[in-house]
C-alpha atoms as a PDB file:
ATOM      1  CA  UNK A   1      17.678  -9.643  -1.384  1.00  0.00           C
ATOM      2  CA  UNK A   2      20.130  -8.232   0.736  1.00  0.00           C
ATOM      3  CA  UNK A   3      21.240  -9.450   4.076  1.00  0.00           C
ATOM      4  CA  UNK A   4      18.285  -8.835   5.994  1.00  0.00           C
ATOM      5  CA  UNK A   5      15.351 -10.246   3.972  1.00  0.00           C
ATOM      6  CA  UNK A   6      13.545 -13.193   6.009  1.00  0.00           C
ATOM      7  CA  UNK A   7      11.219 -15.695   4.820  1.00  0.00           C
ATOM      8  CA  UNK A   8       8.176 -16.883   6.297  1.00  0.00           C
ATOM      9  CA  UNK A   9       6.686 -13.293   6.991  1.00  0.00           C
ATOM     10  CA  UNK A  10       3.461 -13.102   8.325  1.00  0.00           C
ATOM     11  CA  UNK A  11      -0.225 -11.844   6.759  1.00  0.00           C
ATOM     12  CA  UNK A  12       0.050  -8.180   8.757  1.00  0.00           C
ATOM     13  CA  UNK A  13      -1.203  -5.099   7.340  1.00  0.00           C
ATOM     14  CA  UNK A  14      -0.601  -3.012  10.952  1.00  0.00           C
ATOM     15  CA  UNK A  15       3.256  -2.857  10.964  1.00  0.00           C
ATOM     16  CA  UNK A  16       2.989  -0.231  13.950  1.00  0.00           C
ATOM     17  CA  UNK A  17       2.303  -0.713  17.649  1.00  0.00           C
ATOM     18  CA  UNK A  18       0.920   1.667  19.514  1.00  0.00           C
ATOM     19  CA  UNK A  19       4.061   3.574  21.684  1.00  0.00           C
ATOM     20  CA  UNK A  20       6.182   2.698  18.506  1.00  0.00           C
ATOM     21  CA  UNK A  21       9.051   5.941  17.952  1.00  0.00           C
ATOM     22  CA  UNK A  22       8.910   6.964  14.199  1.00  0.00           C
ATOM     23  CA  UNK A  23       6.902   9.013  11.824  1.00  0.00           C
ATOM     24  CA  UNK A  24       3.327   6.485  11.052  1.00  0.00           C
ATOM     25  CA  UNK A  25       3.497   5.798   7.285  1.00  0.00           C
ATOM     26  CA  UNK A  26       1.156   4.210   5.203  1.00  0.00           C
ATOM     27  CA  UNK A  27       2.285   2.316   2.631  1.00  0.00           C
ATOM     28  CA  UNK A  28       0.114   1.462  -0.534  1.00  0.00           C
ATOM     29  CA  UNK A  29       0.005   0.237  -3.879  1.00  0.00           C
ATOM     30  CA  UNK A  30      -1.520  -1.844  -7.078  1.00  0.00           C
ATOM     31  CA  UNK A  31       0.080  -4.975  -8.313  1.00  0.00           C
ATOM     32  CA  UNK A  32      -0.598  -5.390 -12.142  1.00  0.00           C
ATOM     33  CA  UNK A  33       1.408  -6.048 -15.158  1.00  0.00           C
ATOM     34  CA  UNK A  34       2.675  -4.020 -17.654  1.00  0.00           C
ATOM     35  CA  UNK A  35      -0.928  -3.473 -19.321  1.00  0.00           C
ATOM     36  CA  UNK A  36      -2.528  -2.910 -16.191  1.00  0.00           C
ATOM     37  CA  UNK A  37      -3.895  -6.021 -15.503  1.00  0.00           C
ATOM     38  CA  UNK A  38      -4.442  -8.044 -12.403  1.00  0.00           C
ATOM     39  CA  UNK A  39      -2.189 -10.645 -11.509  1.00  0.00           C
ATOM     40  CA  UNK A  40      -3.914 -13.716  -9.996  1.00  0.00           C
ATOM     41  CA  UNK A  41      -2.219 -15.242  -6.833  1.00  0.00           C
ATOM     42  CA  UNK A  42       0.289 -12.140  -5.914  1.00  0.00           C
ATOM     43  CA  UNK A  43       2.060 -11.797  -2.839  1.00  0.00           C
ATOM     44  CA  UNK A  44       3.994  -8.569  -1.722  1.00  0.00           C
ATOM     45  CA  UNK A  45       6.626  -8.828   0.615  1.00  0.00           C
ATOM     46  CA  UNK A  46       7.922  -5.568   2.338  1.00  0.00           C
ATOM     47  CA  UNK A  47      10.981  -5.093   5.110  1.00  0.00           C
ATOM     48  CA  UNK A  48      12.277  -1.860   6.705  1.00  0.00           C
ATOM     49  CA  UNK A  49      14.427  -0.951   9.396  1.00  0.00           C
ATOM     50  CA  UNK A  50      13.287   0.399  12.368  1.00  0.00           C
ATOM     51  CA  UNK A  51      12.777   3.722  13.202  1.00  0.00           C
ATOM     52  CA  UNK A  52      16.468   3.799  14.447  1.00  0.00           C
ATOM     53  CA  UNK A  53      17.591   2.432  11.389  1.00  0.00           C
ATOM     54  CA  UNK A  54      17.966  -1.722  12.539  1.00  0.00           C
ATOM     55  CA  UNK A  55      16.244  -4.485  11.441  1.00  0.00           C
ATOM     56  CA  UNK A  56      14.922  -7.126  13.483  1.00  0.00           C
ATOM     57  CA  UNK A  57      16.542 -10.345  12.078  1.00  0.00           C
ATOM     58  CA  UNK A  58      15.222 -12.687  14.738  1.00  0.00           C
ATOM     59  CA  UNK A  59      11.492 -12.149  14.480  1.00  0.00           C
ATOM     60  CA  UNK A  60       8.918 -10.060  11.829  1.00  0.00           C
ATOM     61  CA  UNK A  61       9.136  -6.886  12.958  1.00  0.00           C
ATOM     62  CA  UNK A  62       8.217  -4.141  10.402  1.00  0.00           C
ATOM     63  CA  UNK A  63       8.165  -7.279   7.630  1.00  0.00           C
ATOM     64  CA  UNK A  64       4.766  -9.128   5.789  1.00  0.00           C
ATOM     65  CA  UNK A  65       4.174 -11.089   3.281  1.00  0.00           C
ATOM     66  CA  UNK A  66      -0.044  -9.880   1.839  1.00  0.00           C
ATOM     67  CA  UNK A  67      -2.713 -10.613  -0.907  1.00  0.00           C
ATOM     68  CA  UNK A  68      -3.645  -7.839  -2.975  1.00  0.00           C
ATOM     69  CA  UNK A  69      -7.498  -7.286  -2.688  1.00  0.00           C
ATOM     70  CA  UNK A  70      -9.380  -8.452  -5.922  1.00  0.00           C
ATOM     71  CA  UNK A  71      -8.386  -5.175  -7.538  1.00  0.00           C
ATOM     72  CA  UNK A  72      -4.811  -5.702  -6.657  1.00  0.00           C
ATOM     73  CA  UNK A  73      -3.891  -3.104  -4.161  1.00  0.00           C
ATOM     74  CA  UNK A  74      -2.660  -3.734  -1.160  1.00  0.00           C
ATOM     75  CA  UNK A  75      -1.940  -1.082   2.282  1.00  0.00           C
ATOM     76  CA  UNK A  76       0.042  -1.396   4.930  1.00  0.00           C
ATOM     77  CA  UNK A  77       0.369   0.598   8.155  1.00  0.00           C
ATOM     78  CA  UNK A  78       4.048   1.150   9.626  1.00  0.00           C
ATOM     79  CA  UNK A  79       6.899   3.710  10.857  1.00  0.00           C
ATOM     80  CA  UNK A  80       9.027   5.494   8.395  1.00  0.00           C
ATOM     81  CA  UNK A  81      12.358   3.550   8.317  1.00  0.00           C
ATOM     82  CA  UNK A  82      15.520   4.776  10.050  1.00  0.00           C
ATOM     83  CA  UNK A  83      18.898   5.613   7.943  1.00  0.00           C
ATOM     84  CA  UNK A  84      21.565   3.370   7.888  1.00  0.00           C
ATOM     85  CA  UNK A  85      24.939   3.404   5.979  1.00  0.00           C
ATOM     86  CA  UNK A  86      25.471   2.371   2.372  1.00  0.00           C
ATOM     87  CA  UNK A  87      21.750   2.252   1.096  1.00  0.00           C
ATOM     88  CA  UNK A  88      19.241   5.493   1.099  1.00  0.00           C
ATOM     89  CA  UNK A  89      17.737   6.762   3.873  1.00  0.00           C
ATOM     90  CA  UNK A  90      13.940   5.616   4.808  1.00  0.00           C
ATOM     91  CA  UNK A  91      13.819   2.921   2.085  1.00  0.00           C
ATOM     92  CA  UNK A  92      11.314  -0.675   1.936  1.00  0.00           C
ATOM     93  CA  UNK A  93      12.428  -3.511   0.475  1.00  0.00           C
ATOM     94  CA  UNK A  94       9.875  -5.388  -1.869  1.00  0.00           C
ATOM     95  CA  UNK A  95       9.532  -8.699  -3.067  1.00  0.00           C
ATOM     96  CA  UNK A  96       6.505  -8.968  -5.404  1.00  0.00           C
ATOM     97  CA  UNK A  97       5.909 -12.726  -6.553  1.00  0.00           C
ATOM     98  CA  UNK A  98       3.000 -14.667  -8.747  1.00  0.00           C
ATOM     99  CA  UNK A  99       2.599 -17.762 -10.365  1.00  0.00           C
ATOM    100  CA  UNK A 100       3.709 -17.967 -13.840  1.00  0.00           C
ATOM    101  CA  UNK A 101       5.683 -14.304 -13.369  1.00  0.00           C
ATOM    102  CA  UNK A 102       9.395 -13.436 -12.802  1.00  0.00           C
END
């Protein structure tokens, strides 16, 4: 997970606040498995940097933790992450859990 995962994110699909530096980027998605079907119960966690490239490892900034809709997709609003050495430039962490799945 990296050094800067934190647990305990919140239910937040607006990432951005208004006055926030950075490109706004919506994120989206479908959770399913590998035949395309729903998976009951997931959670998606996502964490980026900020627009300068830091994380905020004191508090949830730019980091949730959401339910897929009953279709499985999920959105979420935010800032194109920063670049910062050793890893590609504007990536998201994900951490995509369900019961009964690895």
């Amino acid at each position: 997970l990296g050094p800067f995962y934190r647990k305990g994110a919140p239910d937040n699909r607006v990432l951005r606040a208004p006055g926030d530096a950075g490109f706004p980027l919506k994120v989206s998605g479908k959770v399913s498995d590998t035949r395309g079907r729903l998976i009951e119960g997931a959670k998606v966690e996502l964490w980026h940097a900020d627009h300068h490239g830091l994380y905020d490892t004191r508090g949830y900034r730019y980091r949730s933790r959401i339910s897929p809709d009953n279709k499985g997709i999920y959105a979420v609003d935010t800032v194109m992450p920063g670049h910062y050495a050793d890893r590609p430039a504007q990536h998201i962490h994900y951490l995509i859990s369900a019961p009964g799945h690895k």
